[in-house]
C-alpha atoms as a PDB file:
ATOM      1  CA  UNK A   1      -8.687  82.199   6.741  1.00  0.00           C
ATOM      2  CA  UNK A   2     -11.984  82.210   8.072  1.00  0.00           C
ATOM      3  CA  UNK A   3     -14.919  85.917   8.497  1.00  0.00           C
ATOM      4  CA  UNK A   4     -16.426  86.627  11.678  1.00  0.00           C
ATOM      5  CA  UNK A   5     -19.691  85.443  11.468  1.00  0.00           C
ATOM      6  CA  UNK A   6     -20.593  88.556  14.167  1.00  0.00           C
ATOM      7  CA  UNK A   7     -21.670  91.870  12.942  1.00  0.00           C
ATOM      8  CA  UNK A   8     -19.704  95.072  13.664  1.00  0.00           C
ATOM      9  CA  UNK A   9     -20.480  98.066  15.393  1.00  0.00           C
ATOM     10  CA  UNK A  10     -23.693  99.796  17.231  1.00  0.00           C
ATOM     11  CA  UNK A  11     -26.988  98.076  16.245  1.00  0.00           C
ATOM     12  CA  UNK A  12     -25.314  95.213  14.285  1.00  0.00           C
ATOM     13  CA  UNK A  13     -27.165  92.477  15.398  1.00  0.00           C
ATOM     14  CA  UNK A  14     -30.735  91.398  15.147  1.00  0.00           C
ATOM     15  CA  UNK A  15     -33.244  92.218  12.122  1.00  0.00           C
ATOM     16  CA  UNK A  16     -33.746  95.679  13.416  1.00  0.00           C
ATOM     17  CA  UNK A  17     -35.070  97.568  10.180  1.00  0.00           C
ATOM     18  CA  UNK A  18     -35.044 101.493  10.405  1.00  0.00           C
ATOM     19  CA  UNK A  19     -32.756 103.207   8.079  1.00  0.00           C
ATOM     20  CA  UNK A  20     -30.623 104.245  11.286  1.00  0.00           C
ATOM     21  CA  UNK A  21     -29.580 100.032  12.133  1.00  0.00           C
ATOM     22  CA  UNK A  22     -29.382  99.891   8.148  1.00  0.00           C
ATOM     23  CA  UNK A  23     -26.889 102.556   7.844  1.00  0.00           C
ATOM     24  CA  UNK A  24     -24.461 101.599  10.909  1.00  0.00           C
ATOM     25  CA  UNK A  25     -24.807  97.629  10.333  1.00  0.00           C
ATOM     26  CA  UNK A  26     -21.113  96.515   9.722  1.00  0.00           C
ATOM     27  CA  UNK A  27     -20.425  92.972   8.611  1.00  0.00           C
ATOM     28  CA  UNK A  28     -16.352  91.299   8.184  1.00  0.00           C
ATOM     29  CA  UNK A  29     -17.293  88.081   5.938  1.00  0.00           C
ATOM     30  CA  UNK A  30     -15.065  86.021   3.607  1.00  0.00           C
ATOM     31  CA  UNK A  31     -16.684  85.960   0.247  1.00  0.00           C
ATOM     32  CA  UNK A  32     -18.292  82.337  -0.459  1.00  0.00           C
ATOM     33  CA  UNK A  33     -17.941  80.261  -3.498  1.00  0.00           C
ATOM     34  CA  UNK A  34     -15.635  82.709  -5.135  1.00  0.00           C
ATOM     35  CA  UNK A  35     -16.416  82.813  -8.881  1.00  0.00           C
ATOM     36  CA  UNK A  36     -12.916  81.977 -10.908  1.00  0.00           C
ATOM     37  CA  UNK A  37     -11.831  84.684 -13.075  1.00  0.00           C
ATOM     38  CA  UNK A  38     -13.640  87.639 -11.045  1.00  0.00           C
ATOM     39  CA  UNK A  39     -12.444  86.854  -7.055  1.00  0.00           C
ATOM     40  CA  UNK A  40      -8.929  85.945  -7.818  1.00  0.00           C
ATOM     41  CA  UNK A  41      -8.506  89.220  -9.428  1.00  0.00           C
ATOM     42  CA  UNK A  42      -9.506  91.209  -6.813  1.00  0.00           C
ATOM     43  CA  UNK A  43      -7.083  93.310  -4.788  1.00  0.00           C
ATOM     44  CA  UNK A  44      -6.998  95.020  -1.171  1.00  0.00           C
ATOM     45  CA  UNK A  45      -8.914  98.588  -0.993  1.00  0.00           C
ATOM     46  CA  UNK A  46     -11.536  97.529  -4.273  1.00  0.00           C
ATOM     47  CA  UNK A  47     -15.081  98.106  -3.542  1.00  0.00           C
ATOM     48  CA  UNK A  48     -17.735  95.570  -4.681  1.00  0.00           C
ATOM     49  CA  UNK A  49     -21.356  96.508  -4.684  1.00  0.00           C
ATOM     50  CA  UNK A  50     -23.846  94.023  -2.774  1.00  0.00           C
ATOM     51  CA  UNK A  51     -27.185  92.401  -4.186  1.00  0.00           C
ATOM     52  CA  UNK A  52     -29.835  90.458  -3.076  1.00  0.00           C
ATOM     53  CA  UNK A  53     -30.984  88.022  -5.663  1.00  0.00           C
ATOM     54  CA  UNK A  54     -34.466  86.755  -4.191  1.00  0.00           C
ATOM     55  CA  UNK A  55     -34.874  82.848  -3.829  1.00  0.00           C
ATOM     56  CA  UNK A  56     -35.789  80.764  -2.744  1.00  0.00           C
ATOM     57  CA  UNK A  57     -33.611  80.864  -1.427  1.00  0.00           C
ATOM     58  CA  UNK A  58     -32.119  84.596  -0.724  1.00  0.00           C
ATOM     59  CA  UNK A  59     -28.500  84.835  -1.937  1.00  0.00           C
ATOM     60  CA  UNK A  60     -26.627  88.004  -1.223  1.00  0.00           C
ATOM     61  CA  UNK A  61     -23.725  88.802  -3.685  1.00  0.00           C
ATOM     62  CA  UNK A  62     -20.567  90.718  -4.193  1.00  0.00           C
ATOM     63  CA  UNK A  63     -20.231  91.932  -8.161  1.00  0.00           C
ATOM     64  CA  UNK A  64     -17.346  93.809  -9.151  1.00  0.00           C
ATOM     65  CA  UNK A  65     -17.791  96.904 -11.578  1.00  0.00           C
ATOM     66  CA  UNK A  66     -17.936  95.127 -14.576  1.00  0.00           C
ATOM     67  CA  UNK A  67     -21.082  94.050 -13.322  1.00  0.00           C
ATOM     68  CA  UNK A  68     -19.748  90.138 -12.694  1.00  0.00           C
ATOM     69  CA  UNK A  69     -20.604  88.010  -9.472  1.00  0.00           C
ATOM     70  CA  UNK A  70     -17.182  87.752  -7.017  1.00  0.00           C
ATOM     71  CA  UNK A  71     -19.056  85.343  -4.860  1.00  0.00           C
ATOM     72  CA  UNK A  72     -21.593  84.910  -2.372  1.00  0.00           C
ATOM     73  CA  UNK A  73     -21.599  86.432   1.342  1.00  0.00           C
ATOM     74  CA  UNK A  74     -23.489  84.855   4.145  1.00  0.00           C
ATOM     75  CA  UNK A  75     -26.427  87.963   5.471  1.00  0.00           C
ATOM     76  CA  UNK A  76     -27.935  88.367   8.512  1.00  0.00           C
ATOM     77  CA  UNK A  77     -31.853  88.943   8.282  1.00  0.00           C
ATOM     78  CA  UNK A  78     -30.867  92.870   9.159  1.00  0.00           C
ATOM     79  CA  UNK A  79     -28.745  92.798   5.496  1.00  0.00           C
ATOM     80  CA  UNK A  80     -31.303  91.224   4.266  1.00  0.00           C
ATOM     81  CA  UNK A  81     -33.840  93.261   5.377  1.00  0.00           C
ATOM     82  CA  UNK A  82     -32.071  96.362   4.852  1.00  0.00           C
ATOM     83  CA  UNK A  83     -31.312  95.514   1.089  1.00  0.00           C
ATOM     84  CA  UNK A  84     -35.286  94.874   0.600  1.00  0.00           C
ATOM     85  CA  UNK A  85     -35.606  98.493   1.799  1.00  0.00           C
ATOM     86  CA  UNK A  86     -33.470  99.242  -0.940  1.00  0.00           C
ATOM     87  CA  UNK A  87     -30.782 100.395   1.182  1.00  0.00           C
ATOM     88  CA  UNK A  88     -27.295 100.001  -0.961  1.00  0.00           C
ATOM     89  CA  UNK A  89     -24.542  98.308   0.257  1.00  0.00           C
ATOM     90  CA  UNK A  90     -21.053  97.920  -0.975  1.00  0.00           C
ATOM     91  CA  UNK A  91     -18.250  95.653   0.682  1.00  0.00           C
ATOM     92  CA  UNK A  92     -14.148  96.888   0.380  1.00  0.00           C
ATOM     93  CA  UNK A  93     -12.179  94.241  -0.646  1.00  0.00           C
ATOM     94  CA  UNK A  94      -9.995  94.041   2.828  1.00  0.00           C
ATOM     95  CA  UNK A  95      -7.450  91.039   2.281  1.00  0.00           C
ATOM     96  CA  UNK A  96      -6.747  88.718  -0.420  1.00  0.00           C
ATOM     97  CA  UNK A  97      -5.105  85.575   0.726  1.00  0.00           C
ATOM     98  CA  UNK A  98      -5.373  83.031  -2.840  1.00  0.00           C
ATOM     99  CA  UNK A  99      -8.907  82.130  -2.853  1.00  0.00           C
ATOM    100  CA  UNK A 100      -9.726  83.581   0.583  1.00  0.00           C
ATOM    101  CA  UNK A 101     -11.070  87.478   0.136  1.00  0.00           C
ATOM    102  CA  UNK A 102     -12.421  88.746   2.642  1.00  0.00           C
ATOM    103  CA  UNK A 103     -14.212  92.085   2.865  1.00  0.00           C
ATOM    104  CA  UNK A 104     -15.974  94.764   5.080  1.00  0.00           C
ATOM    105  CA  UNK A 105     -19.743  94.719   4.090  1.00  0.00           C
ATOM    106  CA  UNK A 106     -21.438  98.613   4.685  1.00  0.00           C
ATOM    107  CA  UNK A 107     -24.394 100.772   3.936  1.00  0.00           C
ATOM    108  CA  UNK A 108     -23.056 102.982   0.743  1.00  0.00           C
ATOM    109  CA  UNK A 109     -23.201 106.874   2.600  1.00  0.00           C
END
């Protein structure tokens, strides 16, 4: 199973950078290079919090609540931007299908 690689919702797109396009940017991704041991044990409904680890090059990650990387997920400049801000964002864990997660990347509210 394969993420949209589109952003969802108003002002999802672009590298727009005011807290406003920050705090309705939406993203659906599949988490990448899922770390054994942390992204097979997720379920449906958990809530991962998202980091920027700056490069080069820029990784974004998903870490569970133990504090252990799930995987990677593939930004847009806006996350990006929005995360060097210091805007939080967490991602909810929408489907788990074996290795495949994929989750619903948000500004925490």
């Amino acid at each position: 199973m394969s993420g949209s690689d589109a952003p969802v919702g108003p002002g999802a797109g672009g590298a727009g950078g005011g807290v406003d396009a920050c705090a309705d940017l939406r993203l659906i991704r599949n988490i990448e290079a899922p770390v054994p041991g942390v992204a097979d044990q997720l379920v449906p409904g958990e809530t991962l919090e998202i980091l920027l680890r700056e490069g080069p090059p820029d990784l974004v990650v998903a870490v569970d609540n133990h504090g252990r990387d799930a995987g990677g997920i593939s930004p847009t400049l806006q996350l990006i931007t929005c995360l060097r801000q210091g805007v939080a964002f967490q991602a909810t864990v929408l489907t788990v299908h074996g290795g495949a997660v994929q989750v619903e990347v948000r500004a925490v509210q």
